[in-house]
C-alpha atoms as a PDB file:
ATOM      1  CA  UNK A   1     -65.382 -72.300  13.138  1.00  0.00           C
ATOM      2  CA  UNK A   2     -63.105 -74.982  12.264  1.00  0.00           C
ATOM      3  CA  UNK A   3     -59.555 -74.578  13.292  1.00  0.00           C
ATOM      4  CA  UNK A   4     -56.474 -76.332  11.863  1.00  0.00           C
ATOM      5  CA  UNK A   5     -53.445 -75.989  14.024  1.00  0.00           C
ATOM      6  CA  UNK A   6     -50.198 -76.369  12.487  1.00  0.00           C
ATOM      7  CA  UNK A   7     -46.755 -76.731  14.119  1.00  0.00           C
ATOM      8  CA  UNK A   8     -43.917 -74.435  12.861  1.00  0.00           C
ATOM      9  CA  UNK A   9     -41.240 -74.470  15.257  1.00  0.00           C
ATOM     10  CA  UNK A  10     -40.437 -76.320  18.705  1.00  0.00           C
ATOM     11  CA  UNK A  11     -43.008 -78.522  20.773  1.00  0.00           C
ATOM     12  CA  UNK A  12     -46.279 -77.303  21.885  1.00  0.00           C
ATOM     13  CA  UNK A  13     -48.817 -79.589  23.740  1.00  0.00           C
ATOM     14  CA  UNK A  14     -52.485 -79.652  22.833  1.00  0.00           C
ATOM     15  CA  UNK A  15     -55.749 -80.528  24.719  1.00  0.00           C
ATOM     16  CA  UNK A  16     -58.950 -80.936  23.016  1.00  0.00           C
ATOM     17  CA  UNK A  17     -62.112 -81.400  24.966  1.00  0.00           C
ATOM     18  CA  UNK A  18     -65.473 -83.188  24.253  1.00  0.00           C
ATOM     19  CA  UNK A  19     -68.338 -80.520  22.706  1.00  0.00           C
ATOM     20  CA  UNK A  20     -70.468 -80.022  25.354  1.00  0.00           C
ATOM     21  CA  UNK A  21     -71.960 -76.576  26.802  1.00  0.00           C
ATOM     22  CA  UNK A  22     -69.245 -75.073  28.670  1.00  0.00           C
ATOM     23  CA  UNK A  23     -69.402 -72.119  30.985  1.00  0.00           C
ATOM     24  CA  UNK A  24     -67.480 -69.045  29.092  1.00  0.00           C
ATOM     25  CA  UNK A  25     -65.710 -65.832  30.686  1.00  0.00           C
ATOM     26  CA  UNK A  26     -63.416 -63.171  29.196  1.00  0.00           C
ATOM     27  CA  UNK A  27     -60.636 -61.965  30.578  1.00  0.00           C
ATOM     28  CA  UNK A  28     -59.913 -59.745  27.665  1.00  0.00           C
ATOM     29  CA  UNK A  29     -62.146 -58.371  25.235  1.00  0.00           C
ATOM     30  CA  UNK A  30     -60.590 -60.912  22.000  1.00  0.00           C
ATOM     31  CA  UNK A  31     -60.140 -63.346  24.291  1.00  0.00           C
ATOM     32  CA  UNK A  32     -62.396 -65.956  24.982  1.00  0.00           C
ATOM     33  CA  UNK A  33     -61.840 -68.705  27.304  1.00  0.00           C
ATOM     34  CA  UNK A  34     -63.740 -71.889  29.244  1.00  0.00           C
ATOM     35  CA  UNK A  35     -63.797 -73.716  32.591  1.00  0.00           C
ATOM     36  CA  UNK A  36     -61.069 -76.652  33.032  1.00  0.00           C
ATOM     37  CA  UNK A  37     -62.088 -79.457  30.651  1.00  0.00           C
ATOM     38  CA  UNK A  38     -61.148 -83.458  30.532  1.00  0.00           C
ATOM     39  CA  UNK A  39     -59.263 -83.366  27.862  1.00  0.00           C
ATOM     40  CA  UNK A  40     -60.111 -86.075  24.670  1.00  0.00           C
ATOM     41  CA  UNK A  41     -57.223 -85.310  22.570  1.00  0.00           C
ATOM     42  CA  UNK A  42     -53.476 -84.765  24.150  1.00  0.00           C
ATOM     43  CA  UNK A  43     -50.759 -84.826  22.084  1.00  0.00           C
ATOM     44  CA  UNK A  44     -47.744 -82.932  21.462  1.00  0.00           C
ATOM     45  CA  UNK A  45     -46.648 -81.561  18.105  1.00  0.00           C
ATOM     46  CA  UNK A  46     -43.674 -80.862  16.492  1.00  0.00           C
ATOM     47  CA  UNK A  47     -42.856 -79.510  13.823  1.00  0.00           C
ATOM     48  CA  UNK A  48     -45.065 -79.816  10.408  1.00  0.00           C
ATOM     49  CA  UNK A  49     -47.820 -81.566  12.708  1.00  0.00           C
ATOM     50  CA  UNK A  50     -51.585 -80.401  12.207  1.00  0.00           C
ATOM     51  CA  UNK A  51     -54.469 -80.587  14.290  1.00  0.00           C
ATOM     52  CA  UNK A  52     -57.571 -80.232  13.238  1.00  0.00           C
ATOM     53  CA  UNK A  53     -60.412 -78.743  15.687  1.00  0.00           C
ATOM     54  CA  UNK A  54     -63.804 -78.861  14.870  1.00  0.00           C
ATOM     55  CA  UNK A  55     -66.358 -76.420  15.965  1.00  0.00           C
ATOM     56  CA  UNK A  56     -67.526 -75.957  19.289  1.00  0.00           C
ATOM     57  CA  UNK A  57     -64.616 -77.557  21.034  1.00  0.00           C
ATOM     58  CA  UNK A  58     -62.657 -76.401  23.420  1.00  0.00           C
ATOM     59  CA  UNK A  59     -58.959 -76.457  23.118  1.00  0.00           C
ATOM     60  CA  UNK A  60     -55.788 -74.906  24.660  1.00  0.00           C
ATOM     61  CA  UNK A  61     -51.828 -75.200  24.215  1.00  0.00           C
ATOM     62  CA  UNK A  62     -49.005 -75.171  26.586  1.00  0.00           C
ATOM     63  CA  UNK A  63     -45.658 -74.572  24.924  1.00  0.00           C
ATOM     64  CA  UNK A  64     -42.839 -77.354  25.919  1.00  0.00           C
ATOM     65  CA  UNK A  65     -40.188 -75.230  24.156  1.00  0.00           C
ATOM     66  CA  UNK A  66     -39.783 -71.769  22.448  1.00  0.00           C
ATOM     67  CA  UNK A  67     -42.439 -72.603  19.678  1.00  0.00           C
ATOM     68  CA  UNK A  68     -44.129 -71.243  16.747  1.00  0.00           C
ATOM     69  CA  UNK A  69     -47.855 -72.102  15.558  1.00  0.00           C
ATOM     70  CA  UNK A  70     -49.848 -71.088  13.141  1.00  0.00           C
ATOM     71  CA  UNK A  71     -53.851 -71.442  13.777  1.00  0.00           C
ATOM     72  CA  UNK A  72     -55.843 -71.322  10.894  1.00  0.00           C
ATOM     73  CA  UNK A  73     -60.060 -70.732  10.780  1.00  0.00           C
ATOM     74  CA  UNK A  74     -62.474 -71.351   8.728  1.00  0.00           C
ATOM     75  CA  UNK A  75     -65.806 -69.462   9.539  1.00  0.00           C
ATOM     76  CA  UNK A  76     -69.195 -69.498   7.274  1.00  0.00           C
ATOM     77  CA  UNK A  77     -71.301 -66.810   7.553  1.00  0.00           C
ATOM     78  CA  UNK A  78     -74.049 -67.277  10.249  1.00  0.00           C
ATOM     79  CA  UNK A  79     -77.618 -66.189   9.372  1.00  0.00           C
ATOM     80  CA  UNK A  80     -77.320 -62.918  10.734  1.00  0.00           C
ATOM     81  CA  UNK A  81     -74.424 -61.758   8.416  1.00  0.00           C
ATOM     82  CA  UNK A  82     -76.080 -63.268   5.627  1.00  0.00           C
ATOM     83  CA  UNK A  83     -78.885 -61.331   6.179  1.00  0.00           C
ATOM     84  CA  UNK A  84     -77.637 -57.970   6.973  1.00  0.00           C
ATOM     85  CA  UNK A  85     -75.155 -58.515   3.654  1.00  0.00           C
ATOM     86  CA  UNK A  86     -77.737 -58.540   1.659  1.00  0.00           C
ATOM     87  CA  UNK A  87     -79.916 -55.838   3.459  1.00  0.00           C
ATOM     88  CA  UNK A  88     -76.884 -53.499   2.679  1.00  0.00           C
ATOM     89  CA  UNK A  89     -76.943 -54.757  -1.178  1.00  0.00           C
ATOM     90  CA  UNK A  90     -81.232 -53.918  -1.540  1.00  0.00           C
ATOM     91  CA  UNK A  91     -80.192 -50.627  -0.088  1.00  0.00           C
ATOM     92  CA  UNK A  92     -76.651 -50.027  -2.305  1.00  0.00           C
ATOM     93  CA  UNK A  93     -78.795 -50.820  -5.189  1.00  0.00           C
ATOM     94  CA  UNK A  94     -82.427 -48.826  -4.365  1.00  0.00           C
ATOM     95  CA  UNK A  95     -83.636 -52.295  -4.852  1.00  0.00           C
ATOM     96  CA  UNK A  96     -87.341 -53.411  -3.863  1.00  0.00           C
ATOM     97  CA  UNK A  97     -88.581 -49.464  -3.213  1.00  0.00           C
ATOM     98  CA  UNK A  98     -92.447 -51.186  -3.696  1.00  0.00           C
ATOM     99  CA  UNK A  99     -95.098 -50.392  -1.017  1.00  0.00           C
ATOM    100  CA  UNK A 100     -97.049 -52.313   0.727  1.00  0.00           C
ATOM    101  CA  UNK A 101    -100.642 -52.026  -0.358  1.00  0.00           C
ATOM    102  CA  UNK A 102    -103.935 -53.298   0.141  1.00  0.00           C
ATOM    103  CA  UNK A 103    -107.030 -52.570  -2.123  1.00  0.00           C
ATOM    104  CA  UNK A 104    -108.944 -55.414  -0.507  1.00  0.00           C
ATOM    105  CA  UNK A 105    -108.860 -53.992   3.085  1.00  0.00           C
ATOM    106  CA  UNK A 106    -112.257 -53.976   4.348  1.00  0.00           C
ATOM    107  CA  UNK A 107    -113.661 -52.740   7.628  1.00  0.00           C
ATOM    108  CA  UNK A 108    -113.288 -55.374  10.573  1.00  0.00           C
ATOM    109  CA  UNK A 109    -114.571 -55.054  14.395  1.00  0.00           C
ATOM    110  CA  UNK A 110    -111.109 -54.733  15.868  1.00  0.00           C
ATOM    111  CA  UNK A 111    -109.165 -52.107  14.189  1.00  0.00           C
ATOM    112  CA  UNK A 112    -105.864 -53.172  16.444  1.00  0.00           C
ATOM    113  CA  UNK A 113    -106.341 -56.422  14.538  1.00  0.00           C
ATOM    114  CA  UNK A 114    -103.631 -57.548  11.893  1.00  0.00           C
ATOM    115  CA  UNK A 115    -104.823 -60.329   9.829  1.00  0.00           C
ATOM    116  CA  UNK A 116    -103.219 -63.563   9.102  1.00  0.00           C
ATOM    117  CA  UNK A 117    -103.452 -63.455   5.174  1.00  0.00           C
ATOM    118  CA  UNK A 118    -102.129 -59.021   5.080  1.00  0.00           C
ATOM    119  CA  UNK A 119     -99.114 -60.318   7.457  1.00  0.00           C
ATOM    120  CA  UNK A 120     -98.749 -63.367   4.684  1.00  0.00           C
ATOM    121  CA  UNK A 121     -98.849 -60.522   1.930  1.00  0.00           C
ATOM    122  CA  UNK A 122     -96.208 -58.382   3.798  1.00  0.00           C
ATOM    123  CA  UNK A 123     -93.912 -61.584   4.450  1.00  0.00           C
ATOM    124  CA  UNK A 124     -94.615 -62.381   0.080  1.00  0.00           C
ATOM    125  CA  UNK A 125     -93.161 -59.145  -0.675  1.00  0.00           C
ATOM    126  CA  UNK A 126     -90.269 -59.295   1.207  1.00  0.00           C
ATOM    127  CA  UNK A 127     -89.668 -62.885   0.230  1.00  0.00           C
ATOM    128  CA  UNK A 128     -89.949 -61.587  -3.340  1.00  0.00           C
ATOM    129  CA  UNK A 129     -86.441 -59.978  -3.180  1.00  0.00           C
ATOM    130  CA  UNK A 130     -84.763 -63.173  -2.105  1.00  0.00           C
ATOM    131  CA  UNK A 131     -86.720 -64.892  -4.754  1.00  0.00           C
ATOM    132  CA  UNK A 132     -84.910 -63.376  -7.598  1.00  0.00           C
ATOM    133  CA  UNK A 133     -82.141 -65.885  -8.646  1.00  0.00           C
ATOM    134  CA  UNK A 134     -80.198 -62.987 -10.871  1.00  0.00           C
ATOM    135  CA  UNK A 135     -80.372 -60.735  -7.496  1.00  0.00           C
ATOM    136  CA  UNK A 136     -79.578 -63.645  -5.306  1.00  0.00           C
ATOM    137  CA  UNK A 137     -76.547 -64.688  -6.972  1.00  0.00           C
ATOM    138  CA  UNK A 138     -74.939 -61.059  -7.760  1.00  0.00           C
ATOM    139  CA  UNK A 139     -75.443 -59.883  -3.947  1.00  0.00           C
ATOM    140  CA  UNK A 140     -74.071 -63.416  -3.589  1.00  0.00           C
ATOM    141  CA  UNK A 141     -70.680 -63.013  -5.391  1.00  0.00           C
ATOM    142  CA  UNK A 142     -70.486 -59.552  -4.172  1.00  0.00           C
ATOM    143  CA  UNK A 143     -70.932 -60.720  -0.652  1.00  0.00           C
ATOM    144  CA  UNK A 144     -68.737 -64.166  -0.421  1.00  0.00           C
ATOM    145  CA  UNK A 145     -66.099 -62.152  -2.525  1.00  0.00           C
ATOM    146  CA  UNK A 146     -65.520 -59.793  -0.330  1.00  0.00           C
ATOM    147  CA  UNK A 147     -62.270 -59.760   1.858  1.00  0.00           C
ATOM    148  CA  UNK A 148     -62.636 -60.347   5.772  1.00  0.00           C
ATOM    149  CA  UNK A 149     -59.010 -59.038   6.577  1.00  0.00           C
ATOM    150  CA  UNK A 150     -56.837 -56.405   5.643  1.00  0.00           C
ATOM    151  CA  UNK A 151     -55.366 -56.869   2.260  1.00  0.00           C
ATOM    152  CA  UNK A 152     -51.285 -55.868   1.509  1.00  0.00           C
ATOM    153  CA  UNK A 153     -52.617 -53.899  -1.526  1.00  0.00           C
ATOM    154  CA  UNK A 154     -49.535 -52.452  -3.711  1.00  0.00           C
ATOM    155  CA  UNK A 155     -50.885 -50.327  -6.093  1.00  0.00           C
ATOM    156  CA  UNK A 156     -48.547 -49.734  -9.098  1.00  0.00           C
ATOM    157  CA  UNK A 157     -47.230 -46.044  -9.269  1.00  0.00           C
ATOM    158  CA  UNK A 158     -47.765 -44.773 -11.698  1.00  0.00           C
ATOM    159  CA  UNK A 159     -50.759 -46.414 -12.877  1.00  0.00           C
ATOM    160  CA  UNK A 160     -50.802 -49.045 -16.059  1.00  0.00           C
ATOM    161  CA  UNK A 161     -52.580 -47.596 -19.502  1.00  0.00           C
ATOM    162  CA  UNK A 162     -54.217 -50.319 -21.272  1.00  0.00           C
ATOM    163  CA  UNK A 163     -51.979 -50.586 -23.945  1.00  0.00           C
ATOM    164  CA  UNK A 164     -48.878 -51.568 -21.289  1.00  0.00           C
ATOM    165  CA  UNK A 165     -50.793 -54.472 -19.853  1.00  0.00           C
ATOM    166  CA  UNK A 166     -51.747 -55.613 -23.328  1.00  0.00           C
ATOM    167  CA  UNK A 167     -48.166 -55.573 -24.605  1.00  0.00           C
ATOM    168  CA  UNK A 168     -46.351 -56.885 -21.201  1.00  0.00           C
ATOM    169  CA  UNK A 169     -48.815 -60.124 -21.872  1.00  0.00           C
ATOM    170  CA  UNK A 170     -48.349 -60.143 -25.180  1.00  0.00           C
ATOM    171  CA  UNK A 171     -44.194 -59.999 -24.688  1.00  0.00           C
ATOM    172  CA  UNK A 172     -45.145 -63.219 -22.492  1.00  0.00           C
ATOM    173  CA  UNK A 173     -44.901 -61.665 -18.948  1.00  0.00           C
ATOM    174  CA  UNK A 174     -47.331 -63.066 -16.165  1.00  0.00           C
ATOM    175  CA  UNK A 175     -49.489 -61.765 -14.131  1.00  0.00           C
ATOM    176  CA  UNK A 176     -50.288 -63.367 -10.194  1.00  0.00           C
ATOM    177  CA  UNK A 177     -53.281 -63.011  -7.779  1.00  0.00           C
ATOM    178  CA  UNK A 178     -52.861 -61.381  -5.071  1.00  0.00           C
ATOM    179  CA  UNK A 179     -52.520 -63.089  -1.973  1.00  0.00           C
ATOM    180  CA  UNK A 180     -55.152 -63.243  -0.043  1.00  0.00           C
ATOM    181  CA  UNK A 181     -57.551 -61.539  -2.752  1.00  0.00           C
ATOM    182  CA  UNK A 182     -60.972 -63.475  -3.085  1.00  0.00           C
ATOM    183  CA  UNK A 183     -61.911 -63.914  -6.801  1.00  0.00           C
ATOM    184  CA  UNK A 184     -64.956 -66.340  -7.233  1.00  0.00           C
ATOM    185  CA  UNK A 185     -67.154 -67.414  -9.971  1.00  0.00           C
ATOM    186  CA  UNK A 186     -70.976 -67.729  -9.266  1.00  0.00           C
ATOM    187  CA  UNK A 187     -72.717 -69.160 -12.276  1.00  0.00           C
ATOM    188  CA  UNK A 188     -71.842 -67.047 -15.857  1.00  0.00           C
ATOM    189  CA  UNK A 189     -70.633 -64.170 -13.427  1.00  0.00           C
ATOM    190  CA  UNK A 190     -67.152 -63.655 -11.794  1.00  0.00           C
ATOM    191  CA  UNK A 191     -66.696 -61.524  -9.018  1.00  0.00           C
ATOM    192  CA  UNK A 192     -62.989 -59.893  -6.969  1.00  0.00           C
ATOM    193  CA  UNK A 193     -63.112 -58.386  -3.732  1.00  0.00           C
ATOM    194  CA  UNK A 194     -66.462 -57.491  -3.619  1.00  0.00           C
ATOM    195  CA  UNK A 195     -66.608 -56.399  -7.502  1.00  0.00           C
ATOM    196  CA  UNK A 196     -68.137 -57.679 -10.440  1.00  0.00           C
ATOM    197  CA  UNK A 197     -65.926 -58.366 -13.410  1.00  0.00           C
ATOM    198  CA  UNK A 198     -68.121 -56.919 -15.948  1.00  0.00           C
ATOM    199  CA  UNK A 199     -67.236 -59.127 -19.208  1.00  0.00           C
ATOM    200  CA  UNK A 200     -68.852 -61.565 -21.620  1.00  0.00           C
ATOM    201  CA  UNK A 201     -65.324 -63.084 -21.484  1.00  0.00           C
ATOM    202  CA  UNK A 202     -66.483 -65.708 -18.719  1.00  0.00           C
ATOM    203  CA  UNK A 203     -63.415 -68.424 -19.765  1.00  0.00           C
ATOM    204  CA  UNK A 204     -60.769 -65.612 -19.514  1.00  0.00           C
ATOM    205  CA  UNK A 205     -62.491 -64.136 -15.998  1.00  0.00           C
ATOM    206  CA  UNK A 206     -63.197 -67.501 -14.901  1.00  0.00           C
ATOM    207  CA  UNK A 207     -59.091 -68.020 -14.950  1.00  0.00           C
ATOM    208  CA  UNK A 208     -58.127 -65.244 -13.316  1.00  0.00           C
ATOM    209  CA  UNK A 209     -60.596 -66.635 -10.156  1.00  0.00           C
ATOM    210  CA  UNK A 210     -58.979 -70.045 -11.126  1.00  0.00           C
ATOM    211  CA  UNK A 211     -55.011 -69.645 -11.116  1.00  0.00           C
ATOM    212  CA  UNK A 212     -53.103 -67.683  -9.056  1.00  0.00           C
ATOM    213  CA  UNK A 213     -50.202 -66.981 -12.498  1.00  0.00           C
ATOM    214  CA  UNK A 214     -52.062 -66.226 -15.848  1.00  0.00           C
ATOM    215  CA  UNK A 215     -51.016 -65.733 -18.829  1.00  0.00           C
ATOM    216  CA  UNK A 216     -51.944 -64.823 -22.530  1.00  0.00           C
ATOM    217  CA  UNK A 217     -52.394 -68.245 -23.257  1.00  0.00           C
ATOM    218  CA  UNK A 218     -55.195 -68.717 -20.046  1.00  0.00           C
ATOM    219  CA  UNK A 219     -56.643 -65.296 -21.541  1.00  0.00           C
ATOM    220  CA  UNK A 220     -56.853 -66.362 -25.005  1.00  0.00           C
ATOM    221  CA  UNK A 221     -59.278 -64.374 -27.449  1.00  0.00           C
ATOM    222  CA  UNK A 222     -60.140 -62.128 -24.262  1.00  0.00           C
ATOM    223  CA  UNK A 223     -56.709 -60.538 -25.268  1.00  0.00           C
ATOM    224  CA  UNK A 224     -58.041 -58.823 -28.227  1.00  0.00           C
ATOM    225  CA  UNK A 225     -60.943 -57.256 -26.447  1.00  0.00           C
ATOM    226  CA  UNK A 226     -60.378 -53.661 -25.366  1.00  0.00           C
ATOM    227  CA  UNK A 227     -62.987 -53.563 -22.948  1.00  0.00           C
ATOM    228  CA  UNK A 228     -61.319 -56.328 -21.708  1.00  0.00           C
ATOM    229  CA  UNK A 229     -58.242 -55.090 -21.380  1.00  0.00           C
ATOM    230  CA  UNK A 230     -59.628 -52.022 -19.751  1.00  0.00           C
ATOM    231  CA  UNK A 231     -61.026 -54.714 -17.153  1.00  0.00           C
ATOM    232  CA  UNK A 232     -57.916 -56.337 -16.718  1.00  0.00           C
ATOM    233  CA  UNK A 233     -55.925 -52.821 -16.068  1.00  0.00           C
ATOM    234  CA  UNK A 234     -58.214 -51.413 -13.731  1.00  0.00           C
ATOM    235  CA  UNK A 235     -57.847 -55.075 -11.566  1.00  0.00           C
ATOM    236  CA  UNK A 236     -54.159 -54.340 -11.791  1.00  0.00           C
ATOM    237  CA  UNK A 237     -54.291 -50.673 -10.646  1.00  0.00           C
ATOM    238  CA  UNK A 238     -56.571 -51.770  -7.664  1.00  0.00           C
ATOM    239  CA  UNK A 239     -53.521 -54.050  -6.847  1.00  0.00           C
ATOM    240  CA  UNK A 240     -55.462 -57.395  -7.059  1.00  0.00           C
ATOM    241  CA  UNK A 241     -53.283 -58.752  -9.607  1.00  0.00           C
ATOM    242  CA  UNK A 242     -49.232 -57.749 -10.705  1.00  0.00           C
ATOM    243  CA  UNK A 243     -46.511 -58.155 -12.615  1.00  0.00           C
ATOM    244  CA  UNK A 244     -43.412 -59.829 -10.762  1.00  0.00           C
ATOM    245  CA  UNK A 245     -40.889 -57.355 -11.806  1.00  0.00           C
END
């Protein structure tokens, strides 16, 4: 995945080496590490420096001085996730419970035989599934929504009604995004941490995946909308979103 290494405190020196296939070992179970490399990058950074690492090359740091840095990945899913993702999503949602069938099957001299054109039918109705755009793109939000790490979740006690979070807006208070929380908008549907926000109020849902402060002004006519509002509350009392005071 990519990496981008930034400097906080003190001097640390970095080597980068040329992508090539490396022999691997691993002296701990989360840690991976490589042979002795020539190194194409070597620099030292101080602080506020980044480096950026691209995938696939190999890298290590040798602190000059009591240092602090912060590495920071970007991963995309690899086939195999995407797959299995939406696997779990056909399954969540009883999704594509069709048999395979065939009227046409006629006799044949090998009866171990599979034919080309039945394994073409089987591979059709799987393929089917993934051909569904509406499907495709809710597993898709659902999927790409949800968040990879633990989240610092603080859950209001007690609980919001619907009427407090429509008044505290209305008084003018604000309401921020969790950090860390992943809210997305795929096409006319908006999705949070795995959830759908279930509203015909796209422009008000699309600026709560937008901004990370809203207020009544971003939410406009959404505002007036109680099953809105109910929306809104329950995405506070999950903790995704919060009032400052």
């Amino acid at each position: 995945y990519d990496v981008f290494i930034i400097q906080g405190q003190g001097r640390r020196r970095w080597r980068v080496g040329e992508k090539i296939p490396m022999k691997q070992h691993c002296p701990h179970p989360h840690l991976l590490q490589v042979d002795p490399f020539d190194a194409i990058i070597d620099e030292e950074l101080e602080p506020g420096d980044i480096l950026y690492i691209p995938p696939g090359f190999p890298h290590e740091g040798y602190a000059i001085e009591e240092s602090l840095n912060y590495s920071v990945g970007f991963r995309a899913p690899n086939a195999r996730e995407l797959f299995s993702g939406f696997a779990d999503y056909v399954l969540a949602n009883d999704l594509g419970s069709y048999r395979y069938s065939d009227p046409d099957l006629t006799p044949r001299d090998n009866p171990a035989l599979v034919q080309h054109q039945e394994l073409n039918k089987l591979h059709d109705m799987m393929e089917d599934l993934l051909a569904q755009p509406e499907v495709f793109r809710h597993w898709f939000g659902e999927f790409i929504s949800q968040s990879r790490h633990e989240l610092d979740l603080a859950i209001p006690e007690p609980l919001y009604e619907n009427a407090e979070i429509h008044d505290l807006l209305q008084q003018g208070e604000q309401l921020h995004r969790l950090n860390g929380i992943r809210a997305l908008r795929v096409g006319d549907s908006c999705f949070v941490n795995g959830e759908l926000m279930d509203t015909h109020h796209i422009e008000a849902a699309d600026a709560l995946c937008q901004y990370d402060c809203i207020d009544k002004q971003h939410l406009g006519d959404a505002l007036a909308d109680p099953k809105f509002i109910r929306l809104l509350t329950h995405l506070v009392n999950q903790g995704y979103w919060y009032f400052e005071d």
